[in-house]
Protein backbone atom coordinates (compact mmCIF):
# COMPACT_ATOMS: atom_id res chain seq x y z
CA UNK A 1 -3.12 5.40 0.55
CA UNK A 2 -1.04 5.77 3.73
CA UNK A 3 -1.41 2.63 6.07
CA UNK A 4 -0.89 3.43 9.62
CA UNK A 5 -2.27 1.96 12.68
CA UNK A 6 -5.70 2.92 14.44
CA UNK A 7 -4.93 1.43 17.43
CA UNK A 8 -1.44 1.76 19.00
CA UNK A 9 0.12 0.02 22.36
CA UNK A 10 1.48 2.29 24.06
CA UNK A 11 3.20 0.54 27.52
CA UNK A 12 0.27 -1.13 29.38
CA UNK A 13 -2.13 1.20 27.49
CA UNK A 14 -4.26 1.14 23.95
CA UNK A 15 -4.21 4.04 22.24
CA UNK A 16 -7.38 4.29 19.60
CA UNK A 17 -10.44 5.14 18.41
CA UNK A 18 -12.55 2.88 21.50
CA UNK A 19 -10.04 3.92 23.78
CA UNK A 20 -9.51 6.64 26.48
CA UNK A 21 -8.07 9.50 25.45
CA UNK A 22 -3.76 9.50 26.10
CA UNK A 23 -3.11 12.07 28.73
CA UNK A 24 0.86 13.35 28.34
CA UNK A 25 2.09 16.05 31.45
CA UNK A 26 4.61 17.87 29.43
CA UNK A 27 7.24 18.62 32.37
CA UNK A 28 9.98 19.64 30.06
CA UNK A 29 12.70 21.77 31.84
CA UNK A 30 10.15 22.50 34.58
CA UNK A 31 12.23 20.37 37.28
CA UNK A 32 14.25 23.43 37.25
CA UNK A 33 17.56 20.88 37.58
CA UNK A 34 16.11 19.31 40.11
CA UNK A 35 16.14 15.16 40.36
CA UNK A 36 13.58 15.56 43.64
CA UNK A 37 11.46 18.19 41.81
CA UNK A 38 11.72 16.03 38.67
CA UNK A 39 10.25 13.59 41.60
CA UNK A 40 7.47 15.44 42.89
CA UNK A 41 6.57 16.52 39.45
CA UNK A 42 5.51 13.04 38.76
CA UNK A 43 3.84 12.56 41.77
CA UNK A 44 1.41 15.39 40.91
CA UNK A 45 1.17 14.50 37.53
CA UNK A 46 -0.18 10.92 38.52
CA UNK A 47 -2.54 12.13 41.08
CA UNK A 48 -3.87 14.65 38.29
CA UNK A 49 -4.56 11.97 35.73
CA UNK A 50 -2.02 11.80 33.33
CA UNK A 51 -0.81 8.55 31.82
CA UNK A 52 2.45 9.47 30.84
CA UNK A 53 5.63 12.25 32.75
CA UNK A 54 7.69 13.26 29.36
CA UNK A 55 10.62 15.21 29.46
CA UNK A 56 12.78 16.25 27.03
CA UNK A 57 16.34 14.97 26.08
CA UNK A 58 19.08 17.45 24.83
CA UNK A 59 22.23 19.29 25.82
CA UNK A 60 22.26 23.35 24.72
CA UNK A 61 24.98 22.70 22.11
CA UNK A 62 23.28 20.10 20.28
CA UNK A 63 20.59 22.03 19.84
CA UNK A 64 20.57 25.61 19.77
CA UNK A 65 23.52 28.21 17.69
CA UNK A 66 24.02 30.94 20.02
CA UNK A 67 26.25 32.53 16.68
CA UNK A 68 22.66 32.02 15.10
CA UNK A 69 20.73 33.45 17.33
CA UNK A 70 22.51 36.61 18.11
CA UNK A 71 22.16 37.72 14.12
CA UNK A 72 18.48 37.40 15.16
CA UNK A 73 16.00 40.45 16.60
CA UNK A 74 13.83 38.42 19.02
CA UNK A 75 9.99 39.56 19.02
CA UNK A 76 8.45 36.14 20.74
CA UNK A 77 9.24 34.12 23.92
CA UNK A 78 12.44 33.90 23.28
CA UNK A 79 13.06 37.26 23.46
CA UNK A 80 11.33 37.60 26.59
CA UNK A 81 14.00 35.85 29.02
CA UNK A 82 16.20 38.57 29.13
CA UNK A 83 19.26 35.70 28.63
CA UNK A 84 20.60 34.48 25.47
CA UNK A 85 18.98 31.21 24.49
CA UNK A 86 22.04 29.30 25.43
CA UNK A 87 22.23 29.99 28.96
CA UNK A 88 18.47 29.47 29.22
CA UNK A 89 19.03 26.04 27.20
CA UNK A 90 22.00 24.77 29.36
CA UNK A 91 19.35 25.57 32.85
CA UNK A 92 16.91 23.34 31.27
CA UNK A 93 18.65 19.94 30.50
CA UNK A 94 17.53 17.00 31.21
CA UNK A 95 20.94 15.04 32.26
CA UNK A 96 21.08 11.80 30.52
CA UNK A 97 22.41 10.12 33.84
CA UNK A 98 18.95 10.75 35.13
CA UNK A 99 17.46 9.30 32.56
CA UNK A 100 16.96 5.27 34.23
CA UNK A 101 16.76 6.53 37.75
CA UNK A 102 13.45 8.80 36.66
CA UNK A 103 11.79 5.91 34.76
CA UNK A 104 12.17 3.85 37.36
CA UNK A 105 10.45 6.29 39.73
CA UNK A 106 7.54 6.71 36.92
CA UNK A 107 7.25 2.75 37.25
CA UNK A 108 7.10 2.72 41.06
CA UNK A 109 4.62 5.55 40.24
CA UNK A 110 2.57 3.62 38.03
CA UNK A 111 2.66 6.45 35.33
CA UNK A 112 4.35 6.10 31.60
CA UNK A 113 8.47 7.43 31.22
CA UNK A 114 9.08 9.32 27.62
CA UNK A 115 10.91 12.17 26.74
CA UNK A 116 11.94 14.12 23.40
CA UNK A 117 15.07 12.94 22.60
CA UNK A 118 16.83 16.19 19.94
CA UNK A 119 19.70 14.75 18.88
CA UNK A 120 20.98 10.78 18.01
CA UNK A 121 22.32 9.73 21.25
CA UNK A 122 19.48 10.67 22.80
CA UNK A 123 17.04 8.26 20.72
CA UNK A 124 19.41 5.28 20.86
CA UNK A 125 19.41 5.97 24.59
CA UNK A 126 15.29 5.90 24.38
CA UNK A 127 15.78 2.57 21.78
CA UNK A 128 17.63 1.26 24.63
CA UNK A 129 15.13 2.00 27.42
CA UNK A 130 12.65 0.96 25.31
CA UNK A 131 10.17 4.02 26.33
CA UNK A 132 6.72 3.38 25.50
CA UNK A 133 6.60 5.98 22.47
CA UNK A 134 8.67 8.87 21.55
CA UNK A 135 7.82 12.17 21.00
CA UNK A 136 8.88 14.28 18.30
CA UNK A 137 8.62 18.23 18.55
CA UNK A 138 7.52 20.41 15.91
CA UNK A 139 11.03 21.84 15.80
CA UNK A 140 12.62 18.76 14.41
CA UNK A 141 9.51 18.02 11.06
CA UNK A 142 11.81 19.24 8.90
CA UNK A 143 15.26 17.20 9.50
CA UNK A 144 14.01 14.16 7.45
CA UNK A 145 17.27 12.20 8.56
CA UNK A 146 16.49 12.48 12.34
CA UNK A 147 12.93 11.26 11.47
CA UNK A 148 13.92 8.45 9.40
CA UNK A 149 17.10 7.46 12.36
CA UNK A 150 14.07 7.62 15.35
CA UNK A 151 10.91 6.07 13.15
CA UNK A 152 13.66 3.18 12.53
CA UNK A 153 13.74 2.22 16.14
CA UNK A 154 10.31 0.96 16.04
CA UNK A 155 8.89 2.77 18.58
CA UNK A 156 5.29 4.58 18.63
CA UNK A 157 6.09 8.31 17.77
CA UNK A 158 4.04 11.51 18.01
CA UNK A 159 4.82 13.63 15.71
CA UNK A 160 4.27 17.30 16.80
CA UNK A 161 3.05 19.68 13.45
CA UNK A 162 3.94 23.04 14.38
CA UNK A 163 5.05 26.09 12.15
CA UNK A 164 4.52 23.45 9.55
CA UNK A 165 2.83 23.33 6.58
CA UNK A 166 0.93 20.55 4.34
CA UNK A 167 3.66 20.10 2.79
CA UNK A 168 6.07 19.31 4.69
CA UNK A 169 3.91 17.55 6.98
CA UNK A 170 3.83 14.96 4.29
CA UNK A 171 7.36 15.01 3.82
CA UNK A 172 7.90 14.20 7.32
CA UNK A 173 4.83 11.41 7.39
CA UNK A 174 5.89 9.80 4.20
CA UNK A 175 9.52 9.18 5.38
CA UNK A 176 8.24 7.23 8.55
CA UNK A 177 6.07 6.14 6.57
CA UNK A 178 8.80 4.42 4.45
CA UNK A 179 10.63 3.04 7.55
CA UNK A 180 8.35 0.54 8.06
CA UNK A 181 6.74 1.82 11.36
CA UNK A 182 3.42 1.89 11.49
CA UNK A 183 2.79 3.07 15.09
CA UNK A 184 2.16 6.85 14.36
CA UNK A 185 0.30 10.23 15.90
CA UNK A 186 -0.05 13.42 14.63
CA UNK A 187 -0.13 15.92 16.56
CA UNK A 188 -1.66 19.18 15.90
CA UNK A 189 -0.10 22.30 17.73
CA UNK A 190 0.77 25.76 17.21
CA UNK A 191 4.34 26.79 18.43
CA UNK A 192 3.76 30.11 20.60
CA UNK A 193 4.02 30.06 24.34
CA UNK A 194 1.33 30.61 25.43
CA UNK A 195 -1.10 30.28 21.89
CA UNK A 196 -3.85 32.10 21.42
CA UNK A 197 -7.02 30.10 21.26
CA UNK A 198 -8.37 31.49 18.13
CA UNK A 199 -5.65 30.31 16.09
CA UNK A 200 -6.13 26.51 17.71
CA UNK A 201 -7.41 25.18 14.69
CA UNK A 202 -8.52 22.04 15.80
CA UNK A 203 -10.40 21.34 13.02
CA UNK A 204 -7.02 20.14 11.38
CA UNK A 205 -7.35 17.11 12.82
CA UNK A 206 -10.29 16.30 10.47
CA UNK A 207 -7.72 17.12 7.50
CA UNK A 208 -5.03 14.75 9.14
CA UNK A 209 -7.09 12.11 9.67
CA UNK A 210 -8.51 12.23 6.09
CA UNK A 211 -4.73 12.84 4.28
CA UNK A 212 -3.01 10.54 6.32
CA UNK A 213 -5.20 8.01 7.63
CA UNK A 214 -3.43 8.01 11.03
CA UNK A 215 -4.42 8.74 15.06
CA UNK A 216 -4.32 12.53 15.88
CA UNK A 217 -3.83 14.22 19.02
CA UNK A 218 -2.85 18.03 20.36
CA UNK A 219 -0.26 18.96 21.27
CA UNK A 220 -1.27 22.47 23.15
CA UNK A 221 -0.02 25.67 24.61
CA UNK A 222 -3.01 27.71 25.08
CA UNK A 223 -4.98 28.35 28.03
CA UNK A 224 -7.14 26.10 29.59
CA UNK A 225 -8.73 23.00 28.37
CA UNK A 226 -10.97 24.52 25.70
CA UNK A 227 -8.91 23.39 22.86
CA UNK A 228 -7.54 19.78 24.51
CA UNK A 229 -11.38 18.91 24.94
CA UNK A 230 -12.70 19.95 21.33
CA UNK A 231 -9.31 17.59 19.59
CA UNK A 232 -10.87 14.61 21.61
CA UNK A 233 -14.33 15.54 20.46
CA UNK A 234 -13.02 15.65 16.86
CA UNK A 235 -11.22 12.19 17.14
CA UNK A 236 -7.92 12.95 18.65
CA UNK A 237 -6.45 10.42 21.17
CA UNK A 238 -3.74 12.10 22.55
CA UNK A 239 -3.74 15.43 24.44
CA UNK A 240 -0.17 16.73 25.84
CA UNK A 241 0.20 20.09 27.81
CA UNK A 242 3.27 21.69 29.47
CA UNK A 243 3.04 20.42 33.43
CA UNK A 244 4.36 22.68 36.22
CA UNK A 245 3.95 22.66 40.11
CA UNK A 246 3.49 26.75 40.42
CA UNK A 247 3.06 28.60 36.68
CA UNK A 248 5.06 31.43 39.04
CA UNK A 249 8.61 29.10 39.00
CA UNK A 250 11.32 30.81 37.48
CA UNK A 251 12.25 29.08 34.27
CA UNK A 252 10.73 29.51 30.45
CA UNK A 253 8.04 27.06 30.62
CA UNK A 254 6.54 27.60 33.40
CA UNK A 255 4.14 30.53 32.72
CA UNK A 256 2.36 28.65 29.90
CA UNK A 257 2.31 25.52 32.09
CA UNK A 258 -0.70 23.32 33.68
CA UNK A 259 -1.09 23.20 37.66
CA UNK A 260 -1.92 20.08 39.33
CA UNK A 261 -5.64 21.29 39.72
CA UNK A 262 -6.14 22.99 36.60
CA UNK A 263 -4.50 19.54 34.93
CA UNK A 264 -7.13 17.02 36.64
CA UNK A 265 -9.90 19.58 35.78
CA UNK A 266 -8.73 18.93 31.91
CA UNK A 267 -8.90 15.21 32.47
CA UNK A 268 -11.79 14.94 34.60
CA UNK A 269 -13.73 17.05 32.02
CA UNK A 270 -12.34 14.76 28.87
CA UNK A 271 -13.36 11.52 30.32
CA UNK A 272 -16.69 13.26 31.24
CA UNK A 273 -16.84 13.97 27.51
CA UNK A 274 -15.89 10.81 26.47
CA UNK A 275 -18.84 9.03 28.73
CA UNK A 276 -20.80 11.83 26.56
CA UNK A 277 -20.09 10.65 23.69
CA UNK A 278 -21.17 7.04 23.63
CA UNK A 279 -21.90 5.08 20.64
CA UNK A 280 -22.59 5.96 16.83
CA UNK A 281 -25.61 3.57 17.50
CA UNK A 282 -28.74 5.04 17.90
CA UNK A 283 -31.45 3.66 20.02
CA UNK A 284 -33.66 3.79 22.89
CA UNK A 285 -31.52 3.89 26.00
CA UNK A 286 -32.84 2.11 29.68
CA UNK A 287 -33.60 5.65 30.94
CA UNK A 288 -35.82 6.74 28.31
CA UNK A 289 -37.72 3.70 28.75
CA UNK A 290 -40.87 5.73 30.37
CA UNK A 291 -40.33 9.07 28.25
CA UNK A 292 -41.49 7.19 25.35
CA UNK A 293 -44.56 6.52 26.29
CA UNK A 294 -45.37 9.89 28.55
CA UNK A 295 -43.52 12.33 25.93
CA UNK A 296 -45.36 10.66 23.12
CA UNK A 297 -48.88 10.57 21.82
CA UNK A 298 -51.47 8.48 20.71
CA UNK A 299 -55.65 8.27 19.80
CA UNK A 300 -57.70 8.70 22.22
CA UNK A 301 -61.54 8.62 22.57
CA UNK A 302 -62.51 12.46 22.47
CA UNK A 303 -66.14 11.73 23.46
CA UNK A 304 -67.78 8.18 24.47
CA UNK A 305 -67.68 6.18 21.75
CA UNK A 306 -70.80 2.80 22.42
CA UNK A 307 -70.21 -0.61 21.10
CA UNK A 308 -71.31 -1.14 16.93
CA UNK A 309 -70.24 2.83 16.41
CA UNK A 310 -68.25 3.88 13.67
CA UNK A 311 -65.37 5.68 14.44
CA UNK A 312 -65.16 8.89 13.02
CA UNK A 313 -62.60 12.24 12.72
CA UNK A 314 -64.73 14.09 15.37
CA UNK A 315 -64.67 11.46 17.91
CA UNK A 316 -60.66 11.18 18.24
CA UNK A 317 -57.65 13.17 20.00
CA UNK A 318 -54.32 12.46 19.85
CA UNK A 319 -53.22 12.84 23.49
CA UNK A 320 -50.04 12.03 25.73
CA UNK A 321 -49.15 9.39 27.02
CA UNK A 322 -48.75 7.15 24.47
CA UNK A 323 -50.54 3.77 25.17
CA UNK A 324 -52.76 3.03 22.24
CA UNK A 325 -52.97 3.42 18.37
CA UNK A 326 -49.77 6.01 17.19
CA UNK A 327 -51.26 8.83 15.52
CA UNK A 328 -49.61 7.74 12.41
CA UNK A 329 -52.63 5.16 12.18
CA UNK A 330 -55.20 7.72 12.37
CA UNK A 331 -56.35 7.63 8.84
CA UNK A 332 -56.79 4.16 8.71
CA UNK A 333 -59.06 3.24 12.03
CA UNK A 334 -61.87 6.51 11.07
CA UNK A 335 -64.30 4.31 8.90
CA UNK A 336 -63.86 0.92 11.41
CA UNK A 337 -66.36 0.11 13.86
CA UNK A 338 -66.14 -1.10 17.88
CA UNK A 339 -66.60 -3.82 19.53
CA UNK A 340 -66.71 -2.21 22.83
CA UNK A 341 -67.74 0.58 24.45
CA UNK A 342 -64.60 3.09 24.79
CA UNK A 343 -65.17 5.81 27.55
CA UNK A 344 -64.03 9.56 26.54
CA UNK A 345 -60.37 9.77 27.74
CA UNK A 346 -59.41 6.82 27.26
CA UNK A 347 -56.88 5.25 24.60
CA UNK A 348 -58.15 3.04 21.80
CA UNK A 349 -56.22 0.05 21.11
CA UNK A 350 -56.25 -2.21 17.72
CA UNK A 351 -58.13 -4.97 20.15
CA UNK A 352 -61.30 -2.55 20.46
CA UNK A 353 -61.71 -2.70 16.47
């Protein structure tokens, strides 16, 4: 049985089954190589509810083949920029120079530094800064070695699912798993930009949860925050979605991105949820405490009833409000006898018997 940890630390934050849900603004390349943007980004961010600004870590050539890529028809996103990947890439990078002066702003900001680091540099550079988790995209599940180098650093990581199957889903678990590091969550998410709703399948994170035995979150791309507040309902504690000041910014995220208002709508309707939710205990709660009497019933005296009678069928009703005998009881007071007089109307009590 895998043996990961249900509740996490994640900076000042607990991450966890009795703890809020983990709100990540995805800004990505959306700072559009801007360092003030990058700024104002996390301003808006903050004031929207997130806990954490991530970006993500990489230069074009360390990630992307542009000899690959141009043996390749392009149907999807990619295809859509009207640039080779490359140049769009290189527009998007996250400098690593930036890298201190930007989580020091998201300290002075009160809000959580990460970023997706995509190649080895990169993650000893997050080792160093000693971000509170890092985030691994779906992209990256199947290089096992880059898993195993980044798990080793200790830090939480969230491990992004996409394009993936069950199988190598465990791969990728299992060899974090054998690093030692405990501090994992998996992250559903379905790698189209935007994805449709219908093929969410949030219900995965029941089948994580039971294979693995590990937190879940989303990691989402569709529209709205249909499928970010069903994963919380289902147990996930982490919800990340791509962040952008104006979805109409030129640049590839953008268009599949979160504004400011529709971001704190998300949040504000998750923790409304999670006040929903409550406890697995079931009981009478304070404002119920006059419903149970007026919504329930009990016997009543149908028709006068005179002190010495016995009580019979024809001389009760089971009424509202609930004050005397529970109906339940019925059965065994016909056959007893009074030892007052009990007007019709009102409730008989075990004392008049």
């Amino acid at each position: 049985m895998l043996d990961f940890n249900k509740n996490i630390r994640i900076g000042n934050r607990m991450v966890g089954p009795d703890y809020p849900t983990y709100f990540i603004a995805e800004i990505g390349g959306n700072f559009d190589g801007s360092i003030d943007k990058a700024k104002r980004l996390i301003d808006s961010a903050k004031e929207a509810g997130a806990d954490c600004a991530k970006f993500q870590t990489f230069t074009a050539e360390t990630i992307v083949s542009e000899g690959g890529f141009s043996k390749m028809t392009l149907h999807g996103v990619h295809g859509s920029w009207g640039r080779t990947v490359s140049e769009v890439f290189k527009d998007v990078e996250f400098p690593m120079e930036w890298h201190q002066e930007i989580a020091d702003y998201c300290k002075y900001v009160d809000i959580d530094f990460s970023t997706s680091p995509y190649f080895k540099e990169a993650v000893d550079l997050c080792a160093d800064m000693n971000v509170p988790f890092i985030k691994i995209g779906s992209g990256e599940i199947t290089w096992l070695e880059m898993l195993d180098y980044t798990a080793r650093k200790g830090l939480p990581i969230m491990l992004a699912t996409g394009d993936a199957t069950m199988a190598e889903i465990d791969e990728a678990v299992r060899t974090i798993e054998k690093t030692g590091n405990k501090d994992l969550v998996l992250m559903q998410c379905i790698t189209n930009y935007p994805s449709r709703i219908d093929s969410a399948n949030v219900n995965v994170l029941r089948t994580y949860q039971n294979a693995f035995n590990c937190l879940t979150g989303y990691s989402d791309h569709s529209p709205g925050h249909v499928v970010a507040l069903a994963s919380v309902i289902l147990g996930g504690r982490v919800v990340e979605k791509h962040f952008t000041l104006n979805k109409k910014d030129k640049g590839p995220d953008h268009p599949h991105s979160m504004e400011p208002d529709e971001f704190k709508f998300m949040v504000d309707s998750i923790r409304e949820a999670e006040r929903a939710m409550g406890s697995t205990r079931k009981e009478v709660v304070a404002e119920e405490a006059e419903t149970v009497f007026v919504q329930r019933r009990c016997l009543y005296a149908k028709k006068d009833i005179k002190k010495g009678q016995t009580i019979t069928e024809g001389v009760i009703d089971v009424l509202r409000p609930a004050l005397g005998i529970p109906p339940k009881f019925k059965d065994m007071i016909i056959g007893k006898v009074v030892n007052k007089d009990i007007q019709a109307g009102d409730p008989i009590f075990w004392e008049d018997l």
